[in-house]
Protein backbone atom coordinates (compact mmCIF):
# COMPACT_ATOMS: atom_id res chain seq x y z
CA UNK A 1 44.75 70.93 -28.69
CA UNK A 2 41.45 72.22 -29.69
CA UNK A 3 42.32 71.19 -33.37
CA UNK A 4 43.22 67.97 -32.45
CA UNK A 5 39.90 67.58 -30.59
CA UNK A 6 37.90 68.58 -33.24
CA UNK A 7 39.68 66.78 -36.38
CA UNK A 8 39.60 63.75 -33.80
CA UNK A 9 35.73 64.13 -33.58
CA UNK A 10 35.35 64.80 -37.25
CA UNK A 11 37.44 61.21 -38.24
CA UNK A 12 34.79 59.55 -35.74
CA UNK A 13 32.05 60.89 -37.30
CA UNK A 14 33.09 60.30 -41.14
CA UNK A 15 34.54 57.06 -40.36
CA UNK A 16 31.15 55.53 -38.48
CA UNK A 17 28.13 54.90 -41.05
CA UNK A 18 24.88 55.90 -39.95
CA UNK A 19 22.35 53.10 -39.21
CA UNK A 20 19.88 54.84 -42.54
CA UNK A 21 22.19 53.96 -44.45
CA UNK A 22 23.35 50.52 -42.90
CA UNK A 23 19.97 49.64 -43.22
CA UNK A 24 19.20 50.75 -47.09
CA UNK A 25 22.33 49.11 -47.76
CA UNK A 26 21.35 45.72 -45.97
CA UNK A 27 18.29 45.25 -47.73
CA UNK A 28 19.94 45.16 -50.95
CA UNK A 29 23.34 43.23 -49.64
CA UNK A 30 22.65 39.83 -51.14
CA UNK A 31 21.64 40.71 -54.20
CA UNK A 32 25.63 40.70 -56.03
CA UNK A 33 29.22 40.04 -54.69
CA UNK A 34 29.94 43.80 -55.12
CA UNK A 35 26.83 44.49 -52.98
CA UNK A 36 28.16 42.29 -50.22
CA UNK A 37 32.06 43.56 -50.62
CA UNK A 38 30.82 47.27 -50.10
CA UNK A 39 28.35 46.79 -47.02
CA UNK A 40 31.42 44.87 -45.31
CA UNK A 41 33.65 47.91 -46.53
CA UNK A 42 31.13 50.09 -45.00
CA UNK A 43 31.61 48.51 -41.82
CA UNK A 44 34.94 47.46 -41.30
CA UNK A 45 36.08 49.53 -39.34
CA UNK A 46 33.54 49.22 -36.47
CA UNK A 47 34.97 47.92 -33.20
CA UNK A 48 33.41 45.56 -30.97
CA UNK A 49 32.76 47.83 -28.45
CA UNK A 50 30.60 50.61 -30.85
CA UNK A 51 26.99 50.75 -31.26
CA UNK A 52 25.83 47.10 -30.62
CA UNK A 53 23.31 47.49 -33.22
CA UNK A 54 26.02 48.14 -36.10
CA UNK A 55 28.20 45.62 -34.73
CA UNK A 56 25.74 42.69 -35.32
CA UNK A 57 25.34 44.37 -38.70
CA UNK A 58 29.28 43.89 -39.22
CA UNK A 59 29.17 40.44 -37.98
CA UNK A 60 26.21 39.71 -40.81
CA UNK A 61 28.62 41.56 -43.24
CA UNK A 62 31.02 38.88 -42.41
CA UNK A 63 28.69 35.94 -42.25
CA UNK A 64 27.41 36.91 -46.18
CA UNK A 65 31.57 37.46 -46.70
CA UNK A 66 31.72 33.96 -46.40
CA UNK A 67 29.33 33.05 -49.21
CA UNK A 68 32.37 34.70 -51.68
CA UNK A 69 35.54 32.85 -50.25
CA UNK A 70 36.87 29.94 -52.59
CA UNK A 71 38.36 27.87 -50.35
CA UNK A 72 35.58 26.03 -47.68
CA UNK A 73 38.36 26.45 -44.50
CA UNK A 74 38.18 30.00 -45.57
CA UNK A 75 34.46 30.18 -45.56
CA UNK A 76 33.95 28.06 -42.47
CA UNK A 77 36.32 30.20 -40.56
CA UNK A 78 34.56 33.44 -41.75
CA UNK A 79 30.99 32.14 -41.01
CA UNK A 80 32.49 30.98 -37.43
CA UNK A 81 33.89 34.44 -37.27
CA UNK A 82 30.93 36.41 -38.27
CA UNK A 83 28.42 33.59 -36.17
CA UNK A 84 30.51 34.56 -33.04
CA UNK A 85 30.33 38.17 -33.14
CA UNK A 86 26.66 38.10 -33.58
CA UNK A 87 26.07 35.79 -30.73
CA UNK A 88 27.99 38.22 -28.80
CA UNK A 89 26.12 40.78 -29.79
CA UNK A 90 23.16 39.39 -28.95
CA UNK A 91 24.28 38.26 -25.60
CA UNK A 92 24.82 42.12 -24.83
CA UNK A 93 21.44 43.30 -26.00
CA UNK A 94 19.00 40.60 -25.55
CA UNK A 95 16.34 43.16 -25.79
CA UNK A 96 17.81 45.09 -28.91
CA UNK A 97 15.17 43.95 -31.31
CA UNK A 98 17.13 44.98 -34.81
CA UNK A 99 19.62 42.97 -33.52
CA UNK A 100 17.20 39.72 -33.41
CA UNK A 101 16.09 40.64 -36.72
CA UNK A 102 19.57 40.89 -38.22
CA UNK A 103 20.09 37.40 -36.60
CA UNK A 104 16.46 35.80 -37.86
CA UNK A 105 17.46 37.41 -41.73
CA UNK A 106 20.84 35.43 -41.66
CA UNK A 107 19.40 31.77 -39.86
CA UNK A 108 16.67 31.98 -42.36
CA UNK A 109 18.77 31.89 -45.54
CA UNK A 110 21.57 29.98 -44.37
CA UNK A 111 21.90 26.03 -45.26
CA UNK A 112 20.81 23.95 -42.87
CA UNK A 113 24.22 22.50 -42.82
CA UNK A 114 25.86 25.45 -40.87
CA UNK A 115 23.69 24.25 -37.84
CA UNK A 116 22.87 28.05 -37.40
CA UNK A 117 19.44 28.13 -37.42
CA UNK A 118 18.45 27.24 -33.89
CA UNK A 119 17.13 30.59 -33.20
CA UNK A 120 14.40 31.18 -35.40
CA UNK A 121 11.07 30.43 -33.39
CA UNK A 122 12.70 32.40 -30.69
CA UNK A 123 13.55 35.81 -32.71
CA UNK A 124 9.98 35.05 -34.77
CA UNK A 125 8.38 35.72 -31.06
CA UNK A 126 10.21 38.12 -29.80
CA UNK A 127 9.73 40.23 -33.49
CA UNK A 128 5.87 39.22 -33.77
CA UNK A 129 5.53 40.26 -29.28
CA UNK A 130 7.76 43.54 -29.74
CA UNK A 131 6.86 45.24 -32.84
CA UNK A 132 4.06 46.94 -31.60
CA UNK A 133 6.18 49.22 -29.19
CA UNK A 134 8.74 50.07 -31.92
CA UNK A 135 8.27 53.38 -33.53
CA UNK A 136 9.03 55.39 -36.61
CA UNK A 137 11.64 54.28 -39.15
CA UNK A 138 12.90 51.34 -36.97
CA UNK A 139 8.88 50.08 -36.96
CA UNK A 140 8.91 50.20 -40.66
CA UNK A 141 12.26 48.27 -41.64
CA UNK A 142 10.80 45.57 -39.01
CA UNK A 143 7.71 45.94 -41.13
CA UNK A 144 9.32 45.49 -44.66
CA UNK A 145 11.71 42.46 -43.42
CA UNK A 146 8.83 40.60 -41.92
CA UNK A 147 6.32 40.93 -44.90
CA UNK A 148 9.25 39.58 -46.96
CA UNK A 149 10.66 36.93 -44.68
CA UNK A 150 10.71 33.13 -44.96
CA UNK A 151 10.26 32.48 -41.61
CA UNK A 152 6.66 34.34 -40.91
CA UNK A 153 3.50 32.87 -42.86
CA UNK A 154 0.84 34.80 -44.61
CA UNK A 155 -1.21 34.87 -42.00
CA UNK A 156 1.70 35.65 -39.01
CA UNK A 157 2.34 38.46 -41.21
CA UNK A 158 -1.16 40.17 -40.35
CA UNK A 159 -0.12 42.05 -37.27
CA UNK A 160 2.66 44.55 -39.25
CA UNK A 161 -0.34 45.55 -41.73
């Protein structure tokens, strides 16, 4: 029994990626197809129910999925798929600010035809009013996404620096 135990906890722990690594992997994500297949790889196997934050970054890995399927049923059902979840997500943890940022990446650089982009101005505030109280390595990703991002000018960028 006490083998059992411990083997289950040692699957768990192999099979769930760490968020350092989600995140290093993210940032480089759109950059090829093979980029994209391994994040969603990566994450796959994350239920619904796990750590909120690495279940919006599985529902991202499916909402970039879609970019790669031939067929446009196939990649409107994915995006649908992937939308979903990260609505949900959100829903859950309103306050979970990586999760808004995950959500502001993927409105940003989708086409204006999806009609996800409604969210923007809202996850722009709630970045730009709750960065301050973030701290270490979370503070910094925020940091490097928003001095990067589309969505924040030049001079909205002033208060990560």
């Amino acid at each position: 029994m006490k083998l059992l135990l411990t083997l289950l906890l040692w699957i768990n722990f192999v099979g769930t990626p760490d968020l350092a690594s989600i995140r290093k992997m993210y940032t480089t994500v759109t950059k090829s197809e093979s980029n994209a297949k391994e994040f969603s790889e990566k994450l796959a196997g994350i239920s619904d129910d796990a750590n909120k934050t690495l279940v919006a970054y599985k529902a991202a890995s499916i909402l970039l999925d879609s970019n790669f399927k031939k067929k446009l049923k196939d990649k409107i059902d994915r995006f649908k798929e992937g939308a979903k979840l990260l609505e949900s997500t959100i829903k859950s943890e309103p306050d979970n600010i990586e999760i808004r940022m995950i959500r502001l990446s993927i409105q940003e650089n989708v086409p204006g035809v999806t009609g996800y982009k409604k969210n923007i101005k809202e996850d722009k505030k709630y970045l730009t009013e709750h960065y301050a109280d973030q701290s270490g390595a979370l503070k910094e990703y925020l940091k490097d996404f928003i001095l990067q991002s589309k969505s924040f000018s030049e001079k909205e960028k002033q208060f990560v620096k």
